[in-house]
PDB file of N, CA and C in Angstrom:
ATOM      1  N   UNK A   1      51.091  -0.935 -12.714  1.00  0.00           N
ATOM      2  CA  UNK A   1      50.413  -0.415 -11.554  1.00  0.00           C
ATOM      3  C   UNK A   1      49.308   0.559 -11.958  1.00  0.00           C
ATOM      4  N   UNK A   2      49.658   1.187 -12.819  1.00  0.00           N
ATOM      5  CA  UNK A   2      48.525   2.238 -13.569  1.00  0.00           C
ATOM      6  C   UNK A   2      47.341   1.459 -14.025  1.00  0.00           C
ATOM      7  N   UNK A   3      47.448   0.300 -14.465  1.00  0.00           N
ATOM      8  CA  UNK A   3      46.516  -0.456 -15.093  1.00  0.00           C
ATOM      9  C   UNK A   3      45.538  -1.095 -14.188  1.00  0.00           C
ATOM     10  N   UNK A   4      46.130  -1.364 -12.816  1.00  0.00           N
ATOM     11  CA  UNK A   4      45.362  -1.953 -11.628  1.00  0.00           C
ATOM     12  C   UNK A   4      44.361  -0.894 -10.855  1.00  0.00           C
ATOM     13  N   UNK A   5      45.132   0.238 -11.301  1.00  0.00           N
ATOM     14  CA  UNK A   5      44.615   1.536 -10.354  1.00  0.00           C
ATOM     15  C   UNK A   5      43.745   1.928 -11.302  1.00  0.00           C
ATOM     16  N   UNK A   6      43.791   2.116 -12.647  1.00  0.00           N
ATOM     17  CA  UNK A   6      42.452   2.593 -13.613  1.00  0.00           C
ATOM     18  C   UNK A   6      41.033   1.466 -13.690  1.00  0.00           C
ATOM     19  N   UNK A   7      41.660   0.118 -13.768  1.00  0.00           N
ATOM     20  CA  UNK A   7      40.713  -0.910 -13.850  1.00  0.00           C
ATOM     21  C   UNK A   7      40.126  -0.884 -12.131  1.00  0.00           C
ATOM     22  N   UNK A   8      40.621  -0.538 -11.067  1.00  0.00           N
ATOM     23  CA  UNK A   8      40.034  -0.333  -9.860  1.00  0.00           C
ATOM     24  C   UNK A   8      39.049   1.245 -10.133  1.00  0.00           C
ATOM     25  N   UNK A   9      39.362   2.056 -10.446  1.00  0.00           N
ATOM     26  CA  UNK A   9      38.423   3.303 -10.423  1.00  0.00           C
ATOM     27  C   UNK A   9      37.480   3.133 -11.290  1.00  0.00           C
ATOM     28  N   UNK A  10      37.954   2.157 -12.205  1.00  0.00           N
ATOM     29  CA  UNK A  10      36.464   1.940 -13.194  1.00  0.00           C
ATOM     30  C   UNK A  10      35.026   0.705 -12.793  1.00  0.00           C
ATOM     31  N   UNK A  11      35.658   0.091 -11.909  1.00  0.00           N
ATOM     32  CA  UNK A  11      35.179  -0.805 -11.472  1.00  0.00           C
ATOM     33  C   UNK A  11      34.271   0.146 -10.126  1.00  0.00           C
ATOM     34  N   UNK A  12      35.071   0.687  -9.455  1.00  0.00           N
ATOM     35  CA  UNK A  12      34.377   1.587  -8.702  1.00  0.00           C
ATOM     36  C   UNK A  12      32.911   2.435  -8.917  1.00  0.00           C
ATOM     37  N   UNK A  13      33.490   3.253  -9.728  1.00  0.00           N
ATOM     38  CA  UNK A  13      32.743   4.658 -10.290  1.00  0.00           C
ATOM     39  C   UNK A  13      31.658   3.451 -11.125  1.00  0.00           C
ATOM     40  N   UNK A  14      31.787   2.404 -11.712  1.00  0.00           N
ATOM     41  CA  UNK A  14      30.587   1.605 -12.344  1.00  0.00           C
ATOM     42  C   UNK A  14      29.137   1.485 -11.147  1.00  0.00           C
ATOM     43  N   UNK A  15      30.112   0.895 -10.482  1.00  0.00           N
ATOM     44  CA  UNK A  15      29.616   0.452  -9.237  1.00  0.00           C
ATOM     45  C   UNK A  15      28.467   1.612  -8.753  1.00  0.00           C
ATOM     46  N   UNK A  16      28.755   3.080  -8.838  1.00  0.00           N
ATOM     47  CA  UNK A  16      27.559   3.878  -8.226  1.00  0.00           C
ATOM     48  C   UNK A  16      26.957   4.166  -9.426  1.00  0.00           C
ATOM     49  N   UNK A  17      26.797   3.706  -9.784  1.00  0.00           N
ATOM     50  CA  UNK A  17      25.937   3.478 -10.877  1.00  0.00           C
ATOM     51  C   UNK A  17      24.889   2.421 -10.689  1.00  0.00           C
ATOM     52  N   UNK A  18      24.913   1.692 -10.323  1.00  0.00           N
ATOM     53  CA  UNK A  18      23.757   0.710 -10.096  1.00  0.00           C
ATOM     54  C   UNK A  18      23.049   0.884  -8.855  1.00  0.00           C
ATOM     55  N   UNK A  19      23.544   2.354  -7.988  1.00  0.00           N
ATOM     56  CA  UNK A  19      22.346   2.645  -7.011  1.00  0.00           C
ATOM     57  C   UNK A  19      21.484   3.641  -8.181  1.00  0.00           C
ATOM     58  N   UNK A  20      20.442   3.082  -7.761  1.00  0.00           N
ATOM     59  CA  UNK A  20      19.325   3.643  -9.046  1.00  0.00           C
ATOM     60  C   UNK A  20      18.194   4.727  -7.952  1.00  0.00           C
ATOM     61  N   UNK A  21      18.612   5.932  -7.939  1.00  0.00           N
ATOM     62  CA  UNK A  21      17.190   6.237  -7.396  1.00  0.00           C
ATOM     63  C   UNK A  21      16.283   7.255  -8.509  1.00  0.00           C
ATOM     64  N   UNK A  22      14.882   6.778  -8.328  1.00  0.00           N
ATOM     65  CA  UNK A  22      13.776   6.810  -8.639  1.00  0.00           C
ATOM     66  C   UNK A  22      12.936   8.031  -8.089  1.00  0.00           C
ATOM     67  N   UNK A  23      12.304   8.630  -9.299  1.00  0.00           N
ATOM     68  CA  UNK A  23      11.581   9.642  -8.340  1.00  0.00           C
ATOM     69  C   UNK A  23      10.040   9.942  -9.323  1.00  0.00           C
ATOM     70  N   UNK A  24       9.181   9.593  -8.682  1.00  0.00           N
ATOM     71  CA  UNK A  24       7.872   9.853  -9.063  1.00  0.00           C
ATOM     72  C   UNK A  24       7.096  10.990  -8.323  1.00  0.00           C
ATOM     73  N   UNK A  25       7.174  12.053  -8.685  1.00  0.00           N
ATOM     74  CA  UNK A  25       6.457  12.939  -8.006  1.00  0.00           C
ATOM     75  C   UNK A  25       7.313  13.404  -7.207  1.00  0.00           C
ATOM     76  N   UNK A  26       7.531  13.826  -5.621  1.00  0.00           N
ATOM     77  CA  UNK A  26       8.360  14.159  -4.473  1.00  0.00           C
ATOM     78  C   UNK A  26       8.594  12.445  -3.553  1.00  0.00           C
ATOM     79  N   UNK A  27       8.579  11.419  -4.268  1.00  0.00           N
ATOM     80  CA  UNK A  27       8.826  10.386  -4.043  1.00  0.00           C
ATOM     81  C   UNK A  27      10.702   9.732  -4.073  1.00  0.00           C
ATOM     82  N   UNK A  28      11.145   9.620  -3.594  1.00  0.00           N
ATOM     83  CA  UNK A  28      12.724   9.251  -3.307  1.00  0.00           C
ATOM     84  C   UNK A  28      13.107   7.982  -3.172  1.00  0.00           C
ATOM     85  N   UNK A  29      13.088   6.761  -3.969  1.00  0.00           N
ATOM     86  CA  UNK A  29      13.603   5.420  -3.298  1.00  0.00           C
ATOM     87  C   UNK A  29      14.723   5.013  -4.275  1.00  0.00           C
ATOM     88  N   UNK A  30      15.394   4.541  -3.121  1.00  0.00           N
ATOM     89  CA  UNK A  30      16.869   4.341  -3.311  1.00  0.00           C
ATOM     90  C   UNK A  30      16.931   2.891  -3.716  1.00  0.00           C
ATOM     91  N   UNK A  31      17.597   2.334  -4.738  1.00  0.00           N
ATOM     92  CA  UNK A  31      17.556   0.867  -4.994  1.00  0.00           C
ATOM     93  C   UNK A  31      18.913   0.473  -5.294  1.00  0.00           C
ATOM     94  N   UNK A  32      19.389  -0.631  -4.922  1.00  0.00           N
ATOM     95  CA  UNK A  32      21.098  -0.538  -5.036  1.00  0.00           C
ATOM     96  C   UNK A  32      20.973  -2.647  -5.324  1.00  0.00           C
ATOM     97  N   UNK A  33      20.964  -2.592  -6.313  1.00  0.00           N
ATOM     98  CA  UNK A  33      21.341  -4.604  -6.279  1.00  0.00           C
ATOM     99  C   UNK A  33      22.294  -5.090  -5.926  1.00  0.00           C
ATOM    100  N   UNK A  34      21.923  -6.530  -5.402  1.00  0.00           N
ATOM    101  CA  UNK A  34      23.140  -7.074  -4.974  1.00  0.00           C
ATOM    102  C   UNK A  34      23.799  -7.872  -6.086  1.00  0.00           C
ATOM    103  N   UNK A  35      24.886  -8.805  -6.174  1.00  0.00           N
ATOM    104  CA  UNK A  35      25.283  -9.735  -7.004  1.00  0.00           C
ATOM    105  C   UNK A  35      24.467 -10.659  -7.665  1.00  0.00           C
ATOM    106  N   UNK A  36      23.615 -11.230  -6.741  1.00  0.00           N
ATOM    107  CA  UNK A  36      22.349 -11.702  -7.710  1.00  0.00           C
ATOM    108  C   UNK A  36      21.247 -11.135  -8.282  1.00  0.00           C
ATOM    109  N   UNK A  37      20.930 -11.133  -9.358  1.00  0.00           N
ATOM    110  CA  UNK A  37      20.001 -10.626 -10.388  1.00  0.00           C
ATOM    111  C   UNK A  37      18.674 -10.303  -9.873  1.00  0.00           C
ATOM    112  N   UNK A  38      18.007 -10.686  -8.940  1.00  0.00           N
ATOM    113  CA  UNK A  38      16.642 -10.627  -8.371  1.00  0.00           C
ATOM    114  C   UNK A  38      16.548  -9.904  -7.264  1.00  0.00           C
ATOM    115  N   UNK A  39      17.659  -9.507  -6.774  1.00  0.00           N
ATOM    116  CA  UNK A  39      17.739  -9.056  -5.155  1.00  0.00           C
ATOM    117  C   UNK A  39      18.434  -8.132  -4.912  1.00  0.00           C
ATOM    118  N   UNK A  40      17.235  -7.224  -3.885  1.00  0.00           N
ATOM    119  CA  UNK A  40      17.828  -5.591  -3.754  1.00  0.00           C
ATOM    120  C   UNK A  40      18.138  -5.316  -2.740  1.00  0.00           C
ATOM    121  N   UNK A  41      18.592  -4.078  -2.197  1.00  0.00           N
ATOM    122  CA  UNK A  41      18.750  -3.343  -0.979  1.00  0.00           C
ATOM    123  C   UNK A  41      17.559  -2.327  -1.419  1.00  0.00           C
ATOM    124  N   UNK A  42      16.619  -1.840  -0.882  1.00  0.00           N
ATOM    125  CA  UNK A  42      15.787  -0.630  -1.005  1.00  0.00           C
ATOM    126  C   UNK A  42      15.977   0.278   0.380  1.00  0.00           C
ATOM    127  N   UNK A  43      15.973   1.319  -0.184  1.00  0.00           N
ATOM    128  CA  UNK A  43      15.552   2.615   1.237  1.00  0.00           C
ATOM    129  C   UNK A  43      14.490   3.219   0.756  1.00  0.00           C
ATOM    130  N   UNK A  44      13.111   3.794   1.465  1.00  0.00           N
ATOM    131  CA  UNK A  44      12.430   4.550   1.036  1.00  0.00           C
ATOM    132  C   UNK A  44      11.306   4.802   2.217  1.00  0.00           C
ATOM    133  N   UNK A  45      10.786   5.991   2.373  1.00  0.00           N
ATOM    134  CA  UNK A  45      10.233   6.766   3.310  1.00  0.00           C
ATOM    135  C   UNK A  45       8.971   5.690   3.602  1.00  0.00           C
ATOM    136  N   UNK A  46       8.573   5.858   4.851  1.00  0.00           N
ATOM    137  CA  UNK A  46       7.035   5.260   4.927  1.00  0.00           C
ATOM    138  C   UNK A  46       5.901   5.454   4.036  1.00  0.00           C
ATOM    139  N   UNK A  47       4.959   4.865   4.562  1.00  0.00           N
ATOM    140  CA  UNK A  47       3.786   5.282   3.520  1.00  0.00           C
ATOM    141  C   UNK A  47       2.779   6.652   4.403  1.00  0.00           C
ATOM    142  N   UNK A  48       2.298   7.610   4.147  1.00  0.00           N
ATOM    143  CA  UNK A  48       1.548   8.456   4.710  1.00  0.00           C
ATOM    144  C   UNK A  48       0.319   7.199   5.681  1.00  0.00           C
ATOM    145  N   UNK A  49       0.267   7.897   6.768  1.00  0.00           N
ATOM    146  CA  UNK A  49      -0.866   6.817   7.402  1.00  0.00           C
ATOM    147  C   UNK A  49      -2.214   7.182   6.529  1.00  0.00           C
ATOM    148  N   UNK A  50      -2.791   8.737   6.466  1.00  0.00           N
ATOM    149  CA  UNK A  50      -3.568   9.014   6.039  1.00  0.00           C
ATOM    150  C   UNK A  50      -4.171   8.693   4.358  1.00  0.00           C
ATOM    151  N   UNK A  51      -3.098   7.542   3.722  1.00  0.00           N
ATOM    152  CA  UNK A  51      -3.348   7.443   2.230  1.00  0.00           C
ATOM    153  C   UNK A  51      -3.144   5.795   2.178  1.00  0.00           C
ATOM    154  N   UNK A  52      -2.855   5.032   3.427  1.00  0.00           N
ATOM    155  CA  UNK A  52      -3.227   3.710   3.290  1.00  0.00           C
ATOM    156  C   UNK A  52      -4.219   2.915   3.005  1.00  0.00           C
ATOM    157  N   UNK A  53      -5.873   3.685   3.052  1.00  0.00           N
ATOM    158  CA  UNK A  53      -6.170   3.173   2.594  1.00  0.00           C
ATOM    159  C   UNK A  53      -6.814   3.437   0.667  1.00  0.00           C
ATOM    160  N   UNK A  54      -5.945   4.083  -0.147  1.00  0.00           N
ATOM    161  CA  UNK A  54      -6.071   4.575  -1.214  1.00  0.00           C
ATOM    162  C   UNK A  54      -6.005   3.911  -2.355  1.00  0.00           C
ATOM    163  N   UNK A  55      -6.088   4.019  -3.471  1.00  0.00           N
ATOM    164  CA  UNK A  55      -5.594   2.976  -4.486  1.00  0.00           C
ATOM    165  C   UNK A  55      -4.387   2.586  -4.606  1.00  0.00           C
ATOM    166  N   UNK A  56      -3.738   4.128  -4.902  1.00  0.00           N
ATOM    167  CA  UNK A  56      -2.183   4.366  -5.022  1.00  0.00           C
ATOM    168  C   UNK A  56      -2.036   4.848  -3.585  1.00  0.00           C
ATOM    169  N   UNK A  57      -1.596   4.728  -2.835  1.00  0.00           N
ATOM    170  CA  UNK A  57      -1.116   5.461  -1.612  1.00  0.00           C
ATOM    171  C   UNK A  57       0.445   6.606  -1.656  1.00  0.00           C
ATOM    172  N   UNK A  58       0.614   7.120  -1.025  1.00  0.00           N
ATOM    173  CA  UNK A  58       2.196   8.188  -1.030  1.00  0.00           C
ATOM    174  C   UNK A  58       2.576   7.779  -0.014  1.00  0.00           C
ATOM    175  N   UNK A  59       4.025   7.942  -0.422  1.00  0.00           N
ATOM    176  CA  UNK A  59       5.160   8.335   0.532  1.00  0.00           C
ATOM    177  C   UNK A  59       5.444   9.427   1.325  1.00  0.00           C
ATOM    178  N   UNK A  60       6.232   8.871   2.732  1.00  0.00           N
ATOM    179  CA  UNK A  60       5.749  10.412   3.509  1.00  0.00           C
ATOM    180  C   UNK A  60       7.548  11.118   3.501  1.00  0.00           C
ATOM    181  N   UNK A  61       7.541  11.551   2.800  1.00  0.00           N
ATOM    182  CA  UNK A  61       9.385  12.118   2.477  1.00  0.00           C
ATOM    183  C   UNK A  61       9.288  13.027   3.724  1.00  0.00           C
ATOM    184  N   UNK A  62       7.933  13.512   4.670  1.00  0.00           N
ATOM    185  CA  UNK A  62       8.624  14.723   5.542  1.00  0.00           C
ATOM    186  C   UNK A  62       9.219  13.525   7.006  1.00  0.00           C
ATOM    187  N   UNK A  63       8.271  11.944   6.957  1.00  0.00           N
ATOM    188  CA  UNK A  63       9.237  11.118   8.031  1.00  0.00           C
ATOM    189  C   UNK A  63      10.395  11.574   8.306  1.00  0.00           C
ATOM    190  N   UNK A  64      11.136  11.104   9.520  1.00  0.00           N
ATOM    191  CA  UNK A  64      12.481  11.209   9.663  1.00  0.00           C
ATOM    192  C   UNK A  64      12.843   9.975   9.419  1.00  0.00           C
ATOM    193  N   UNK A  65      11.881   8.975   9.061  1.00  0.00           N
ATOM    194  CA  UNK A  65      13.048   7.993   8.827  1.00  0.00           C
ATOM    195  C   UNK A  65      12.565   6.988   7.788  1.00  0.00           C
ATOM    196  N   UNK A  66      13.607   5.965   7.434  1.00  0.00           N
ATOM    197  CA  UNK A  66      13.113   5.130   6.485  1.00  0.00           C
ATOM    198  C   UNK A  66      12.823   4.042   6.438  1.00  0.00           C
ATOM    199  N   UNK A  67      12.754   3.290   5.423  1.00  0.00           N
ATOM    200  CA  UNK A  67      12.357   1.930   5.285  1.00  0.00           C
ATOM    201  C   UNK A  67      13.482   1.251   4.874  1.00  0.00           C
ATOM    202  N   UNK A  68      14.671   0.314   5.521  1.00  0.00           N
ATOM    203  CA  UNK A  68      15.041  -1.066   4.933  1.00  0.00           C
ATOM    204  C   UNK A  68      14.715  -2.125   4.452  1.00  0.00           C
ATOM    205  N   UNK A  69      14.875  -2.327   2.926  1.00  0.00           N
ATOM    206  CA  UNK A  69      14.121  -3.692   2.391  1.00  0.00           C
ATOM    207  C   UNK A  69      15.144  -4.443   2.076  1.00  0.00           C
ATOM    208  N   UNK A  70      15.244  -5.483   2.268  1.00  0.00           N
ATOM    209  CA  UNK A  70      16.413  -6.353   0.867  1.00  0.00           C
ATOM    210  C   UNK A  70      15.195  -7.516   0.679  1.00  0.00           C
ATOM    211  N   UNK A  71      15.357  -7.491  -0.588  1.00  0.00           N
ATOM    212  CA  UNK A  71      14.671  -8.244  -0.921  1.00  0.00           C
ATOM    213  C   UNK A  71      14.601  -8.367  -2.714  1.00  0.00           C
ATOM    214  N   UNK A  72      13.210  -8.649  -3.566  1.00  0.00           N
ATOM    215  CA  UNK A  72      13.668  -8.692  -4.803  1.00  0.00           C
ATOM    216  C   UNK A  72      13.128  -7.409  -5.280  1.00  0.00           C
ATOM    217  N   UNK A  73      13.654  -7.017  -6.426  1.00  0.00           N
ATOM    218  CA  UNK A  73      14.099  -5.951  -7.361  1.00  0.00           C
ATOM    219  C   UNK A  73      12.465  -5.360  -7.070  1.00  0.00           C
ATOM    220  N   UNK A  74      11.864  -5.930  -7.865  1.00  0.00           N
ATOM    221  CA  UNK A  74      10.628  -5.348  -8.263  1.00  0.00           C
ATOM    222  C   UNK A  74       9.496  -5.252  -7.410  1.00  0.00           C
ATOM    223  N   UNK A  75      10.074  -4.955  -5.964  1.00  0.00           N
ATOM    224  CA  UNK A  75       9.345  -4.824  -4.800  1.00  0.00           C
ATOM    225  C   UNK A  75       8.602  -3.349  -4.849  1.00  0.00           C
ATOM    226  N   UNK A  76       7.185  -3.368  -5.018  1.00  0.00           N
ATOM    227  CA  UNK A  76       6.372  -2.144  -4.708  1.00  0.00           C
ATOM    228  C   UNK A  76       6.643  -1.357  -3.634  1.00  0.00           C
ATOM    229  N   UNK A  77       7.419  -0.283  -3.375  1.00  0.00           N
ATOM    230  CA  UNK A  77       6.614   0.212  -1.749  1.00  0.00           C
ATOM    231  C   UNK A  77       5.841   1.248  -1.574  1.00  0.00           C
ATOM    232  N   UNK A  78       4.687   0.909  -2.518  1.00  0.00           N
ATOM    233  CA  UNK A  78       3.269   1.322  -2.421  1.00  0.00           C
ATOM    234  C   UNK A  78       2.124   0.511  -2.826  1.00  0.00           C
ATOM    235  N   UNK A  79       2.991  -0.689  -3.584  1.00  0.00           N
ATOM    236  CA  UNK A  79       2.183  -1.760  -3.425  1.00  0.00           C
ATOM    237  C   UNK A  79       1.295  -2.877  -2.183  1.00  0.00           C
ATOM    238  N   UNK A  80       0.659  -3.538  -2.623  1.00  0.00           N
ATOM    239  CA  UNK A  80      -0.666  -4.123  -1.657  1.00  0.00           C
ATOM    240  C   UNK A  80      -0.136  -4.985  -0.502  1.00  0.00           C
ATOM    241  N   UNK A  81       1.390  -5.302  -0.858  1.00  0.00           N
ATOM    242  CA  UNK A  81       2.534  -6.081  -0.429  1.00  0.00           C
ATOM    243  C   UNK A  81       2.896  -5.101   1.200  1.00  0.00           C
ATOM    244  N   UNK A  82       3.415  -4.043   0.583  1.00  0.00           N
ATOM    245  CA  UNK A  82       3.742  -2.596   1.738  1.00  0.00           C
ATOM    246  C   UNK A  82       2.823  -2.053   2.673  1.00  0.00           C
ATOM    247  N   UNK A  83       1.480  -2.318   1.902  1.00  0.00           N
ATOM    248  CA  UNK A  83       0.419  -1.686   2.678  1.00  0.00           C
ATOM    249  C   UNK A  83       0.075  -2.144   3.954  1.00  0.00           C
ATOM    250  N   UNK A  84      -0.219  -3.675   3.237  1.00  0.00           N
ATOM    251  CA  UNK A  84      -0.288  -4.256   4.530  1.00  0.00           C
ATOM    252  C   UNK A  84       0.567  -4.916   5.649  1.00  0.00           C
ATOM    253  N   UNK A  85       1.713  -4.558   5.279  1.00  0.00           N
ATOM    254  CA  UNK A  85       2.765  -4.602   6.568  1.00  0.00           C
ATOM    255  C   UNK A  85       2.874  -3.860   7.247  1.00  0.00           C
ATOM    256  N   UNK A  86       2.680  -2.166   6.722  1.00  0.00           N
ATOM    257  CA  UNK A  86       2.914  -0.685   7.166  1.00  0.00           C
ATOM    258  C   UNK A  86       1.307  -0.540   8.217  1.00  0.00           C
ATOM    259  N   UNK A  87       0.655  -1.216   7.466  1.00  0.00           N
ATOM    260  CA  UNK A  87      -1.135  -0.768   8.064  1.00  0.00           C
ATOM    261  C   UNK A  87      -0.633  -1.835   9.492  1.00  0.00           C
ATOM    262  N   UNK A  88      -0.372  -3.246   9.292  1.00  0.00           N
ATOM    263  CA  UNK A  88       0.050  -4.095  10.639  1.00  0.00           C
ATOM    264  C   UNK A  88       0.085  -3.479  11.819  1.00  0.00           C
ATOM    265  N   UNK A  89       1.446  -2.808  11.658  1.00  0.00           N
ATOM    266  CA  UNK A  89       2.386  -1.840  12.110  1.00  0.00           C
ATOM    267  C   UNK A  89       2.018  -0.804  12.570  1.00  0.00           C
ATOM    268  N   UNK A  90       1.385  -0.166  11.940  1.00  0.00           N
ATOM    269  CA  UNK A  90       0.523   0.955  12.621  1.00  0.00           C
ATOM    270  C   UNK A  90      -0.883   0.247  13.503  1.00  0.00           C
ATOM    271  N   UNK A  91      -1.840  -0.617  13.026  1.00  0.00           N
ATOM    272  CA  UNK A  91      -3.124  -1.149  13.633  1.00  0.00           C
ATOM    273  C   UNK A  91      -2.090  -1.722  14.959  1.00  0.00           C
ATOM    274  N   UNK A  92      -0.980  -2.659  14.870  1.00  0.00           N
ATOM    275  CA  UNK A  92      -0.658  -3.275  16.423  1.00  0.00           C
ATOM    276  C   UNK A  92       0.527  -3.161  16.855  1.00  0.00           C
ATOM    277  N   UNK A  93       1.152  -2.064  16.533  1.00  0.00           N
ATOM    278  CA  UNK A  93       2.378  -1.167  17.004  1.00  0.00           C
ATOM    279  C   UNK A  93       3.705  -2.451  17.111  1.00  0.00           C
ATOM    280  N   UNK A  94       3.248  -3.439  15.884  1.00  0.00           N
ATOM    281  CA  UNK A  94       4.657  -4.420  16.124  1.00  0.00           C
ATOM    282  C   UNK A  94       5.779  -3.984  14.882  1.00  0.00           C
ATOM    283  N   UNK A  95       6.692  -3.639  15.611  1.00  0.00           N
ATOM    284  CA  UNK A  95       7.930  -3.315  14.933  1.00  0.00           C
ATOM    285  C   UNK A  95       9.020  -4.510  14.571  1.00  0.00           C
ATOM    286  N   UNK A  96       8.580  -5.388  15.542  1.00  0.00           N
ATOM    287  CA  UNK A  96       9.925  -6.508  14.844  1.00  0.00           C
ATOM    288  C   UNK A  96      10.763  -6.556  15.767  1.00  0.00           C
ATOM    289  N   UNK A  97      11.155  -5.540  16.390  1.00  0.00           N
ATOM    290  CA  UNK A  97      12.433  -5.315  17.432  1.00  0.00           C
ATOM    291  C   UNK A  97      11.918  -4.838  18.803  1.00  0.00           C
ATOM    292  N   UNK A  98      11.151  -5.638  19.382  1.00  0.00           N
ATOM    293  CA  UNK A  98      11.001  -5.892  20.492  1.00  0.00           C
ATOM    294  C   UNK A  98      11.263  -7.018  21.295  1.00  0.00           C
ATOM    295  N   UNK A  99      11.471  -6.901  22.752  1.00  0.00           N
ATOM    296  CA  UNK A  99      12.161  -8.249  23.413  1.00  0.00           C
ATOM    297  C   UNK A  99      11.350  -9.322  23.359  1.00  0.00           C
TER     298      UNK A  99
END
């Protein structure tokens, strides 16, 4: 029984280990993989409206809220990919979750 219960806490405690967060600057994104090799869960703040149109753009950590991604690993979210979903979004106020 000891052996089920140590190989369970190790399996556990591994486990938060592969939420990876990242920090560039005052930047915060949370990355957590799933079982397959290519594909993530991401959390991470919007992009500042005022730096969309920039090279590099920032994250706005003072938002109250965040971004849900699943998708693959090596997803930018400040890349040209983010920008222009976030710029969408802001230019025609479509969120996705409307009737």
């Amino acid at each position: 029984m000891k052996n089920i219960s140590l190989l369970t806490n190790l399996v556990l405690s591994s486990t938060l280990f592969w939420a990876v967060s990242t920090a560039s600057g005052e930047e915060v994104i949370l990355k957590v993989p799933t079982d397959t090799s290519n594909y993530c869960h991401m959390q991470f703040p919007p992009i500042r409206e005022d730096t969309l149109s920039w090279e590099r753009p920032v994250l706005n950590e003072a938002a109250g809220n965040s971004i849900d991604f699943y998708g693959p690993c090596d997803h930018d979210p400040v890349g040209q990919e983010e920008v222009r979903a976030q710029g969408s979004v802001i230019l025609h106020g479509i969120f996705g979750d409307s009737d």
